[in-house]
C-alpha atoms as a PDB file:
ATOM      1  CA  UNK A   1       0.000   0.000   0.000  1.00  0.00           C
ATOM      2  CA  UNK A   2       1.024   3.433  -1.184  1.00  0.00           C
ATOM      3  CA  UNK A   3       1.385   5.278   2.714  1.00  0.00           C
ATOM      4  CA  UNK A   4       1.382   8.705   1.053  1.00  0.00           C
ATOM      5  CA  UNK A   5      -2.080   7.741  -0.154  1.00  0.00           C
ATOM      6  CA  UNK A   6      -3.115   7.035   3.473  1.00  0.00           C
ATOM      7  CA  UNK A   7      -5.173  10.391   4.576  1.00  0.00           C
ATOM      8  CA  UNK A   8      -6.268   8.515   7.603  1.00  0.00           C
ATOM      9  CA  UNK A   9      -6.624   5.395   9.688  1.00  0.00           C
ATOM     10  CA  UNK A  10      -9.591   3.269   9.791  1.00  0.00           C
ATOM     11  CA  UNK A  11     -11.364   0.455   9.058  1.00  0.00           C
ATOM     12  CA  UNK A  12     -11.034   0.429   5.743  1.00  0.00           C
ATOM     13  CA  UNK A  13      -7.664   1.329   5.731  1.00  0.00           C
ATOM     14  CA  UNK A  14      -7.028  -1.980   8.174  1.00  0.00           C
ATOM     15  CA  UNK A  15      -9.294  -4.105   6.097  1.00  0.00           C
ATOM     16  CA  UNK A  16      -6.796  -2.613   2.385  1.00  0.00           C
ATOM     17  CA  UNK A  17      -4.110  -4.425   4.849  1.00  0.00           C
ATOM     18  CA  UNK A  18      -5.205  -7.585   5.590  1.00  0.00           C
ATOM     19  CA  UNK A  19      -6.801  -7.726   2.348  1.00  0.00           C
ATOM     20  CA  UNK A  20      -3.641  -7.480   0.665  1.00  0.00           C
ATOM     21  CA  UNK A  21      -1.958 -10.548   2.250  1.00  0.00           C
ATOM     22  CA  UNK A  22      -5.386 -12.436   1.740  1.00  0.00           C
ATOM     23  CA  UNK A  23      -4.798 -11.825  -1.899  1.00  0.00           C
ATOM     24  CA  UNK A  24      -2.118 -13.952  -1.629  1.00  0.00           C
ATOM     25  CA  UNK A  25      -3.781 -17.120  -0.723  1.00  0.00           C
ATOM     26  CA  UNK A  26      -5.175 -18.804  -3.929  1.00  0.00           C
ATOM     27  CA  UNK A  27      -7.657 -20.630  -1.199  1.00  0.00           C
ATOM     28  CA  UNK A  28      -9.085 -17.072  -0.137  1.00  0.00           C
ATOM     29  CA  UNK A  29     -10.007 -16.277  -3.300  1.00  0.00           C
ATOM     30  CA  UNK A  30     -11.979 -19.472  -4.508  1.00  0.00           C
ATOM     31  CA  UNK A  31     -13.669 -19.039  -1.169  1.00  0.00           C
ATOM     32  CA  UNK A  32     -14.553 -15.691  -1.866  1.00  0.00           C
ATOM     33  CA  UNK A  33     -15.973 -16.526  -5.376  1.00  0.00           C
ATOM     34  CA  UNK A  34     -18.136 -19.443  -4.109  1.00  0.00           C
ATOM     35  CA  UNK A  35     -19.054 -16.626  -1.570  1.00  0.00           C
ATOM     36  CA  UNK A  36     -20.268 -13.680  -3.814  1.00  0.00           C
ATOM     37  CA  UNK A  37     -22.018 -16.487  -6.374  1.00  0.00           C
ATOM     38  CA  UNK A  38     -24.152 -17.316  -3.880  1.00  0.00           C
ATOM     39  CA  UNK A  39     -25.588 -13.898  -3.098  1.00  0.00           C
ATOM     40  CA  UNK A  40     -28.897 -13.800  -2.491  1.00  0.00           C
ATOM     41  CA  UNK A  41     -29.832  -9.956  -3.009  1.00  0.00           C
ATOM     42  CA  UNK A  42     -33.444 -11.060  -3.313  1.00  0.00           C
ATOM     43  CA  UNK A  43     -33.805 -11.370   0.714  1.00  0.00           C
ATOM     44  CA  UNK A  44     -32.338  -7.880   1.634  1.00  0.00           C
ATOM     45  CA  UNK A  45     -35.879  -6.237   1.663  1.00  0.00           C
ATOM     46  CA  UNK A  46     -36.550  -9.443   4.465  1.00  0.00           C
ATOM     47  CA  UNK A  47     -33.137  -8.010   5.724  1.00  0.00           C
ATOM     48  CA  UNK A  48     -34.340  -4.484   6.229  1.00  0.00           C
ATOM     49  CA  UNK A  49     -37.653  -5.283   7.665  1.00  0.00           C
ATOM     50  CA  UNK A  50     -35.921  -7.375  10.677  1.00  0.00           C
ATOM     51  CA  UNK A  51     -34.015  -4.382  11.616  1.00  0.00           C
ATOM     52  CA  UNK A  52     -36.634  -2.260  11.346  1.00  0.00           C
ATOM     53  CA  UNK A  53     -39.432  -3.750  13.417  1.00  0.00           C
ATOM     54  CA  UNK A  54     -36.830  -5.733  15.785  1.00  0.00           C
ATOM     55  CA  UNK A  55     -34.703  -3.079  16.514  1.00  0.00           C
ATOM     56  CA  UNK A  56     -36.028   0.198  15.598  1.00  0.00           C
ATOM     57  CA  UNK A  57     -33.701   2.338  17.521  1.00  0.00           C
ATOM     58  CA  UNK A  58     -30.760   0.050  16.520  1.00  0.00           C
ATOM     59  CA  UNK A  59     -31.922   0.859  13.372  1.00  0.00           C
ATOM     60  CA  UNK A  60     -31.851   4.303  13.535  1.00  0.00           C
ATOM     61  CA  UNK A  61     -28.089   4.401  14.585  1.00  0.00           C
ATOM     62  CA  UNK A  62     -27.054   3.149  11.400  1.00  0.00           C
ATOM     63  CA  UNK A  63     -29.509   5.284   9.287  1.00  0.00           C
ATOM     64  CA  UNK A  64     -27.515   7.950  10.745  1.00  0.00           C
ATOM     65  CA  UNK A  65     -23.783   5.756   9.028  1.00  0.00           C
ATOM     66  CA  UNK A  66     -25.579   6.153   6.029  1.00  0.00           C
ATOM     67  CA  UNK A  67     -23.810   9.245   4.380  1.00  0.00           C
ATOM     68  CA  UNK A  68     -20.396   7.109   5.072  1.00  0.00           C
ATOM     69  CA  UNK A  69     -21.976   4.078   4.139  1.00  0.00           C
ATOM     70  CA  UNK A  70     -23.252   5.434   0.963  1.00  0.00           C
ATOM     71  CA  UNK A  71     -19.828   7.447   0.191  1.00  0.00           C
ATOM     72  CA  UNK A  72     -18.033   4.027   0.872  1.00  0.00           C
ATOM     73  CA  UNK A  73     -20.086   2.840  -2.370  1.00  0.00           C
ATOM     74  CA  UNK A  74     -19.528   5.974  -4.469  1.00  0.00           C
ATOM     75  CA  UNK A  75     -15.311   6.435  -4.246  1.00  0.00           C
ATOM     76  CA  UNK A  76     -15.387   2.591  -4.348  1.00  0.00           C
ATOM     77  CA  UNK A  77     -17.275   3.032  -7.850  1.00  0.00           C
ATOM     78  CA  UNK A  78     -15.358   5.883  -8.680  1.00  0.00           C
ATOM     79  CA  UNK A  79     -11.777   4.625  -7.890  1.00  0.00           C
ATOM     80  CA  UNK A  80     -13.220   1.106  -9.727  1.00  0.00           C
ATOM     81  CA  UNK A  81     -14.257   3.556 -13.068  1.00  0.00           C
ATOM     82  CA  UNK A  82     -10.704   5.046 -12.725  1.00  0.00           C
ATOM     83  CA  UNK A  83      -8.826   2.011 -13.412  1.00  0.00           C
ATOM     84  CA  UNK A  84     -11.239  -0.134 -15.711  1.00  0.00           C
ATOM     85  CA  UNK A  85     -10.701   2.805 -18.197  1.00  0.00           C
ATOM     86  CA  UNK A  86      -7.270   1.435 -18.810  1.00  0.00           C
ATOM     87  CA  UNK A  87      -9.049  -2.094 -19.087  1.00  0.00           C
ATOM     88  CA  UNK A  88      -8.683  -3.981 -23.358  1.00  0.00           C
ATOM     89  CA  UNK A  89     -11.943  -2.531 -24.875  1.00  0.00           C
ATOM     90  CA  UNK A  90     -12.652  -6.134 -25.416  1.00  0.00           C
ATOM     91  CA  UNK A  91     -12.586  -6.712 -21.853  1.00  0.00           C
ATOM     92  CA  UNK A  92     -14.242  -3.648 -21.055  1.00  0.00           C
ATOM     93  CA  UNK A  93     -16.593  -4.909 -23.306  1.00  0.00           C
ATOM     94  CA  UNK A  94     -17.528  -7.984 -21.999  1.00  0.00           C
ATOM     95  CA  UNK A  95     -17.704  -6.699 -18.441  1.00  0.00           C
ATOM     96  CA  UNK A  96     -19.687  -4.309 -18.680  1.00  0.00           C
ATOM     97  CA  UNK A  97     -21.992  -6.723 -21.050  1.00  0.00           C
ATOM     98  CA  UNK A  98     -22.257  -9.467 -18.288  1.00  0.00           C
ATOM     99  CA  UNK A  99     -22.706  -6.444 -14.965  1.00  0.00           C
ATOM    100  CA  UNK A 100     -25.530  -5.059 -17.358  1.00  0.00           C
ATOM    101  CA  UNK A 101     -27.243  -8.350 -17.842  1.00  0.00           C
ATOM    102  CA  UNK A 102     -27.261  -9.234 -14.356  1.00  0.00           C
ATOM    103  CA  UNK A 103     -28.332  -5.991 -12.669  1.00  0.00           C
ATOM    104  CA  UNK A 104     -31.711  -5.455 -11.412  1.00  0.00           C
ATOM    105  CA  UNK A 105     -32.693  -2.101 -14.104  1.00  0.00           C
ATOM    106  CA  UNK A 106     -36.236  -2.318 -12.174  1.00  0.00           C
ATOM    107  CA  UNK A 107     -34.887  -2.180  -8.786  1.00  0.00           C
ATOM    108  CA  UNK A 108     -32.474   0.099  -9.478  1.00  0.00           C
ATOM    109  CA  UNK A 109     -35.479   2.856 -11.458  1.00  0.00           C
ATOM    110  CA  UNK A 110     -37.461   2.417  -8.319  1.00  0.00           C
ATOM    111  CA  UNK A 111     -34.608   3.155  -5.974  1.00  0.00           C
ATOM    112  CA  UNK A 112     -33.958   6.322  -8.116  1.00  0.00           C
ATOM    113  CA  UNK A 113     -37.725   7.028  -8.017  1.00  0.00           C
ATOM    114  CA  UNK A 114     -37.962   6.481  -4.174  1.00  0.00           C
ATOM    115  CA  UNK A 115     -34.717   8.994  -3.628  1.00  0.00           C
ATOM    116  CA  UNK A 116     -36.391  11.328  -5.910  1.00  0.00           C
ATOM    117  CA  UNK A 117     -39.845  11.545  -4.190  1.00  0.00           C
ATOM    118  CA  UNK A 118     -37.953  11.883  -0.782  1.00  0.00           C
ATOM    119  CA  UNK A 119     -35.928  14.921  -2.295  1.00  0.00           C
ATOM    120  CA  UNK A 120     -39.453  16.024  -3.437  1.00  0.00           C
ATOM    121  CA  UNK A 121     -41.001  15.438  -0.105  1.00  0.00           C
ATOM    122  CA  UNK A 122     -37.910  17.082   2.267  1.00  0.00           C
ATOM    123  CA  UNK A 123     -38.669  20.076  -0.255  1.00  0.00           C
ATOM    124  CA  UNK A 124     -41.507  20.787   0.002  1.00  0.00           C
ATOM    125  CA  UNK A 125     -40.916  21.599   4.244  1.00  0.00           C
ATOM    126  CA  UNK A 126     -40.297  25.261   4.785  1.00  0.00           C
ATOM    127  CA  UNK A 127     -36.863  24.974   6.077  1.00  0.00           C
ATOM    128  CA  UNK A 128     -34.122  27.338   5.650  1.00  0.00           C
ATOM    129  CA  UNK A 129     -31.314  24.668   6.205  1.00  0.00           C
ATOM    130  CA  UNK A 130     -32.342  22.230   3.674  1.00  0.00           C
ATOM    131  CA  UNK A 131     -32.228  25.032   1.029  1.00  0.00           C
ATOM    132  CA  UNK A 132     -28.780  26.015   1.985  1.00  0.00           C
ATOM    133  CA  UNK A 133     -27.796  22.084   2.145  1.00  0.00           C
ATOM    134  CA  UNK A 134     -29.722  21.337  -1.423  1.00  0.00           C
ATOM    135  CA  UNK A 135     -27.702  24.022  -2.527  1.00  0.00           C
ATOM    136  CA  UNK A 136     -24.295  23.298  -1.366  1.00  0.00           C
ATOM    137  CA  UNK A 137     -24.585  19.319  -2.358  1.00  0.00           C
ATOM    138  CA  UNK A 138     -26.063  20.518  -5.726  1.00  0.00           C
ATOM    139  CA  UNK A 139     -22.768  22.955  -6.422  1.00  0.00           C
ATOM    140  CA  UNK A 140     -20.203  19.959  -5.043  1.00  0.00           C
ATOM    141  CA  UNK A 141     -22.193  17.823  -7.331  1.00  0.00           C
ATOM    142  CA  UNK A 142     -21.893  20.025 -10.577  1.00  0.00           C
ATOM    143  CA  UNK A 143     -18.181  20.677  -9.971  1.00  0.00           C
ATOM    144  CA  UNK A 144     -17.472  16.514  -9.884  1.00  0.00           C
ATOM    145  CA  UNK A 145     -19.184  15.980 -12.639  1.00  0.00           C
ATOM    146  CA  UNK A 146     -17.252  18.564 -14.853  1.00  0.00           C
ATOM    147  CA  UNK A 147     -14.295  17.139 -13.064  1.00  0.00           C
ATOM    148  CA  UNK A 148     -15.006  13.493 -14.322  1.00  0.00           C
ATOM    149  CA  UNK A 149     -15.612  14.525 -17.982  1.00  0.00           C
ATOM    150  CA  UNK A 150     -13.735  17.702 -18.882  1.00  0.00           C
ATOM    151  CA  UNK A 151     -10.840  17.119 -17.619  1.00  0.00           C
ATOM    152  CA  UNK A 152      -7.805  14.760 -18.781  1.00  0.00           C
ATOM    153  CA  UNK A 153      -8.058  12.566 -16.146  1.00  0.00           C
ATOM    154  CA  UNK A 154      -5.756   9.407 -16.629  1.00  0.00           C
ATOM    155  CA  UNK A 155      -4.687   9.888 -19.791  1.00  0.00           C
ATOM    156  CA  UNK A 156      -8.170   9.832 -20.952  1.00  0.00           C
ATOM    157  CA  UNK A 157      -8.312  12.739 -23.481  1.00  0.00           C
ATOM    158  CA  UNK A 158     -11.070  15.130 -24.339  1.00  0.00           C
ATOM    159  CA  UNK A 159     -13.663  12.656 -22.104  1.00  0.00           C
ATOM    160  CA  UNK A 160     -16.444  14.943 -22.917  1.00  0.00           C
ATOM    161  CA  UNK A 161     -16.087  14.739 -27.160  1.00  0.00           C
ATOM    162  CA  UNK A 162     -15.787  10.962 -26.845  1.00  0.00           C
ATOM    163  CA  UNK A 163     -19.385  11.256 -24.640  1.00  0.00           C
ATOM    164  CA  UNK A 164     -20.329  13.007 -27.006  1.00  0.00           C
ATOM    165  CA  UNK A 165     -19.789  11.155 -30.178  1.00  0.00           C
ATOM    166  CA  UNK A 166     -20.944   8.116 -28.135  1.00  0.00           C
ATOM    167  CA  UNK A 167     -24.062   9.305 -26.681  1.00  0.00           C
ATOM    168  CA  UNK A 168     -25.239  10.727 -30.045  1.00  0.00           C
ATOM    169  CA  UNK A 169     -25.891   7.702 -31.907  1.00  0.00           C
ATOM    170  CA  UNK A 170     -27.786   6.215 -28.943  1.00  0.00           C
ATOM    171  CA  UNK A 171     -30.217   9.299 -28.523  1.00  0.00           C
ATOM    172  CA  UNK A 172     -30.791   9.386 -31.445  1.00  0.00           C
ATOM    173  CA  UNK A 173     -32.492   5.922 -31.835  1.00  0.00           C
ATOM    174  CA  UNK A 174     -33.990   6.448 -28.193  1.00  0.00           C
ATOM    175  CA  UNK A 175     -35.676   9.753 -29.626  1.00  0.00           C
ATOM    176  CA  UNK A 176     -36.644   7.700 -32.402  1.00  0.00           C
ATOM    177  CA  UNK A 177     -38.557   4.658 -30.511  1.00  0.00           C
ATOM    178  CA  UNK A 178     -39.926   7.563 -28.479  1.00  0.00           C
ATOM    179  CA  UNK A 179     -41.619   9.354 -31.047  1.00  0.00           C
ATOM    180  CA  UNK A 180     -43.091   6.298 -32.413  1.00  0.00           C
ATOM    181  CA  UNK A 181     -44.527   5.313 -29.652  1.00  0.00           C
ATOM    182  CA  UNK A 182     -45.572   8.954 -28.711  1.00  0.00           C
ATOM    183  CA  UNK A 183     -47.902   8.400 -31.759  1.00  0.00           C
ATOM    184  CA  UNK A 184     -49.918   5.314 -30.614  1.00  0.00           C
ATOM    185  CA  UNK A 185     -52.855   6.410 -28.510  1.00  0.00           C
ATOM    186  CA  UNK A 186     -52.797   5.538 -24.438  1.00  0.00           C
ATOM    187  CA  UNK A 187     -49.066   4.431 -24.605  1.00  0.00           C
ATOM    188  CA  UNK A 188     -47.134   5.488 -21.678  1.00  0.00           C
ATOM    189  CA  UNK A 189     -45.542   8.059 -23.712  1.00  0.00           C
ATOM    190  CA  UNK A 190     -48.685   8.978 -25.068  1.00  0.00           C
ATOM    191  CA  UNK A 191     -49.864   9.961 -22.207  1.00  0.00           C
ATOM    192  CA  UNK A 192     -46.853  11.062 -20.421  1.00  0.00           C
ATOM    193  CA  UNK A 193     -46.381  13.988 -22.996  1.00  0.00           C
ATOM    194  CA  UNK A 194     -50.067  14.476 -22.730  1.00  0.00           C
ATOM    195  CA  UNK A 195     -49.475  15.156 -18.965  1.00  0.00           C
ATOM    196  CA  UNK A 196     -46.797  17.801 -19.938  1.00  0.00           C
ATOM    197  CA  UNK A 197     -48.484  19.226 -22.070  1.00  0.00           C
ATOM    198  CA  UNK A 198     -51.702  19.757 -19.546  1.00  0.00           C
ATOM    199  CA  UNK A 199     -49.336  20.947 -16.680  1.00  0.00           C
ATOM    200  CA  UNK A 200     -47.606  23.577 -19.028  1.00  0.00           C
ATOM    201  CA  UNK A 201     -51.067  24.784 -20.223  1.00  0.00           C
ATOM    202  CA  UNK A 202     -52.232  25.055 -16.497  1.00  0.00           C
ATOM    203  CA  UNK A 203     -48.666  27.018 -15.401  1.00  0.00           C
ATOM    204  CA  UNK A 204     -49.139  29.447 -18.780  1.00  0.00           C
ATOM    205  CA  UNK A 205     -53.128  30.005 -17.578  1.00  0.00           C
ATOM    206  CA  UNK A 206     -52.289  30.354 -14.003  1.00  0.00           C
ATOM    207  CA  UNK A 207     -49.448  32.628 -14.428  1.00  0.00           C
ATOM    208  CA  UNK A 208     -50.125  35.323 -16.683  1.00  0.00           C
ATOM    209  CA  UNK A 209     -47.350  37.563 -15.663  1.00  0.00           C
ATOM    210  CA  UNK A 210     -45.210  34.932 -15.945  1.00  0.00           C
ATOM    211  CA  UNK A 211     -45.732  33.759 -19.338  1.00  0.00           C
ATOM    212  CA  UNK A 212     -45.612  37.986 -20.507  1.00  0.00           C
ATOM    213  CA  UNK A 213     -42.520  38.988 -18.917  1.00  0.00           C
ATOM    214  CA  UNK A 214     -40.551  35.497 -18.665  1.00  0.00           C
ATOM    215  CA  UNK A 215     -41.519  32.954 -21.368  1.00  0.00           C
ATOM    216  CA  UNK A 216     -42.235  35.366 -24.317  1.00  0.00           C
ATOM    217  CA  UNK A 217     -39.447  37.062 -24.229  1.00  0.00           C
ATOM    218  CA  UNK A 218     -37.040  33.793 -24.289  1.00  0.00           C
ATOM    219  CA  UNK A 219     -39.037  32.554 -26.981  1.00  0.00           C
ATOM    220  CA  UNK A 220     -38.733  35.219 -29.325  1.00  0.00           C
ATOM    221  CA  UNK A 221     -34.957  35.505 -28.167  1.00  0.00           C
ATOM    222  CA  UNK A 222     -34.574  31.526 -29.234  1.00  0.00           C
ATOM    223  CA  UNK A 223     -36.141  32.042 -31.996  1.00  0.00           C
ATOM    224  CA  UNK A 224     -33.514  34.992 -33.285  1.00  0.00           C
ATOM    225  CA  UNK A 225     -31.141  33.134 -32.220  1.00  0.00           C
ATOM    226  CA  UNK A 226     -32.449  30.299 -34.771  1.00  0.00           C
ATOM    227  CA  UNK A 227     -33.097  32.971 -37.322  1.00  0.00           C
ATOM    228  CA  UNK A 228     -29.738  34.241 -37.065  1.00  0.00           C
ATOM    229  CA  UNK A 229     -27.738  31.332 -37.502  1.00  0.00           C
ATOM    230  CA  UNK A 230     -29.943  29.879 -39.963  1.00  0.00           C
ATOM    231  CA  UNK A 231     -28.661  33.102 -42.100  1.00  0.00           C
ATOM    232  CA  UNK A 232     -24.960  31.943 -41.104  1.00  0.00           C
ATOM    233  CA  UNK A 233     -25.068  28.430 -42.883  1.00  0.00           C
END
């Protein structure tokens, strides 16, 4: 282990130890394997629910380990991103095919939806020091993510063009399959853009003053702006 690399001593930084000389032990490993195969993330909802109705205050006390729980995960993912970018695209490749197969998409879209909702709900309280907490976690949060694709980070040139010409191609057949099924009547997206539409009819009714002095005024600016360069090509 890299000492100069060491900000602090923990747990962790124990467990990077011993883990190292585990390493070693060809035995460790195939017990580990057999270990992880045999994962059963199925039960962790049965998991949760013991804790909670056993134990509620024990329960608590690690609801409140959760930020260091949950920023174990991240650098863990982050650190794991780092390196796999020097990883044989064919490798890469096949990785990332097998980890794709094999994750729960459902669980992880309701987990999203379930964060977002709490966001939702903790906004809608009148209090001063969420705001200045949203706020603060939302700036950290824009500067990492310029960080991790702007920058030359491990010899990984101009990350954001490579995004770019990447992500293109996909959106563009996403937009595709979304438009067509945008046109069959009581799809999901159907009636998902029929719900946008109705909620930015009732903002435009409900706020006059809004619309006048706010909305106009962009629109007919975007639309010089389209005008304009138009005349450029």
């Amino acid at each position: 282990m890299d000492e100069a690399s060491v900000s602090k001593r923990g747990p962790i930084e124990g467990s990077s130890r011993i883990l190292r000389e585990l390493l070693r032990s060809p035995r460790f490993k195939q017990t580990m394997n057999i270990l992880l195969r045999e994962m059963d993330p199925e039960n962790v909802s049965l998991l949760v629910r013991t804790l909670v109705y056993e134990d509620p205050e024990f329960f608590l006390s690690l609801l409140g380990a959760t930020p260091s729980l949950i920023n174990v995960g991240v650098k863990g993912i982050v650190e794991t991103c780092r390196e796999m970018i020097n990883f044989p695209p064919g490798l890469l490749e096949e990785y990332l095919s097998e980890t794709a197969s094999e994750l729960d998409a459902e669980q992880i879209g309701e987990a999203i939806g379930l964060a977002l909702l709490l966001t939702v709900s903790a906004a809608d309280t009148d209090n001063p020091i969420l705001g200045v907490v949203g706020t603060d976690f939302a700036g950290r949060f824009r500067k990492g993510l310029r960080t991790s694709i702007s920058t030359e980070a491990d010899g990984v040139a101009g990350a954001l063009t490579v995004l770019v010409e990447k992500l293109v191609p996909v959106l563009e057949d996403v937009v595709s399959r979304m438009g067509d099924e945008a046109t069959r009547e009581s799809s999901e997206m159907n009636e998902l853009v029929k719900t946008v539409v109705g909620g930015m009819r009732t903002i435009a009714t409900q706020n006059p003053e809004f619309m006048k002095s706010v909305a106009v005024p962009l629109i007919e600016a975007w639309r010089q702006i389209l005008a304009e360069a138009e005349s450029l090509g």
